[in-house]
Protein backbone atom coordinates (compact mmCIF):
# COMPACT_ATOMS: atom_id res chain seq x y z
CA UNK A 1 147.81 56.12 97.02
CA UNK A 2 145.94 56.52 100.37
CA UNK A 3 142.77 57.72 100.72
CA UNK A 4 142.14 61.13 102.37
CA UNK A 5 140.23 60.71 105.93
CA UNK A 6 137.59 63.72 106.34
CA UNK A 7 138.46 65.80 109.06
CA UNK A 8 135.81 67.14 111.54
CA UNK A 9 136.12 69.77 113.91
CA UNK A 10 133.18 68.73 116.96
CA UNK A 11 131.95 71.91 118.32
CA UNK A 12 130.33 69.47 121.36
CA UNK A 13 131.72 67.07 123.73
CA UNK A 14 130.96 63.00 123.15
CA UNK A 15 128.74 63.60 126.31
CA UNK A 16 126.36 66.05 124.77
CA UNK A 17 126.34 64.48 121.15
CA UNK A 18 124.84 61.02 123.11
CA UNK A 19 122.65 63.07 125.58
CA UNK A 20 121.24 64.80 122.17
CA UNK A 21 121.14 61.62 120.69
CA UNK A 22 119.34 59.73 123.01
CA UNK A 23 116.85 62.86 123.59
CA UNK A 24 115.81 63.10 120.27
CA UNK A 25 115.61 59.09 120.43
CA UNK A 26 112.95 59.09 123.21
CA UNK A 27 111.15 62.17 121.75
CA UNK A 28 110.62 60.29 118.47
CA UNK A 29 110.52 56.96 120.19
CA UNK A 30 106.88 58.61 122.38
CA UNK A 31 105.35 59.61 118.82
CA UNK A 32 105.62 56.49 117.85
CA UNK A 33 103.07 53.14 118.09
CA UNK A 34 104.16 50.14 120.62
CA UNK A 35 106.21 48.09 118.42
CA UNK A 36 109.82 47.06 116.90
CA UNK A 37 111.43 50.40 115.84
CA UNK A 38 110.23 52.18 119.21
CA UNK A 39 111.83 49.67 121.05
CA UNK A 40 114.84 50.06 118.97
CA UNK A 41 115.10 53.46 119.44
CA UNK A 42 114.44 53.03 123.32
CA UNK A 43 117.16 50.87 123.30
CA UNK A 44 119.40 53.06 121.46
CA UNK A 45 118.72 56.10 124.17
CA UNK A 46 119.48 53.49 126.47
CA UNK A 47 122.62 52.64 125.15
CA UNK A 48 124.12 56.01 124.59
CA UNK A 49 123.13 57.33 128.23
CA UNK A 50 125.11 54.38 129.49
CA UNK A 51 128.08 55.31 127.10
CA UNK A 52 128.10 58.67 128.16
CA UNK A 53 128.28 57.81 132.00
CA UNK A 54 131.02 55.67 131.14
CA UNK A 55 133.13 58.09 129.11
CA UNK A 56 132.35 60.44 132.24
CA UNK A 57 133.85 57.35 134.73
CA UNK A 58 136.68 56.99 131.93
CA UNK A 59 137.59 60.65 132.15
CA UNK A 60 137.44 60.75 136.12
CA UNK A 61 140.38 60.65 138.21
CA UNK A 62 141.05 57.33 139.57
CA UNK A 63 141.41 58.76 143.19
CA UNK A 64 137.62 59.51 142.59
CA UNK A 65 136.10 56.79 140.63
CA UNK A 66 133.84 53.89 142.54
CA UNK A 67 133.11 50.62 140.98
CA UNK A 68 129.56 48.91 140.89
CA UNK A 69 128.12 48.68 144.02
């Protein structure tokens, strides 16, 4: 018997769940003291601003995307 997957309906698009994400992130990341899980959350803002540009490249038109420069 297979198990049942849970189903959610996202009321918000990948873009704003990571720009929330990594918002909340750097707010708790500026309470915190210099150390190891401020940096990790740093990092983690970091890292879900970059997936959210590229899911926004992704989702672009390819007549209107631009590589690196």
């Amino acid at each position: 018997m297979t198990a049942k997957r849970n189903r959610r309906k996202q009321t918000q698009s990948l873009q704003e769940r990571l720009a929330a994400f990594a918002e909340k992130a750097r707010e708790r990341a500026s309470s915190l003291p210099p150390g190891r899980e401020r940096e990790i959350l740093l990092q983690r803002a970091k890292q879900n601003e970059m997936t959210s540009n590229l899911t926004d490249w992704l989702s672009a038109p390819v007549s209107q995307r631009r590589g690196p420069s």
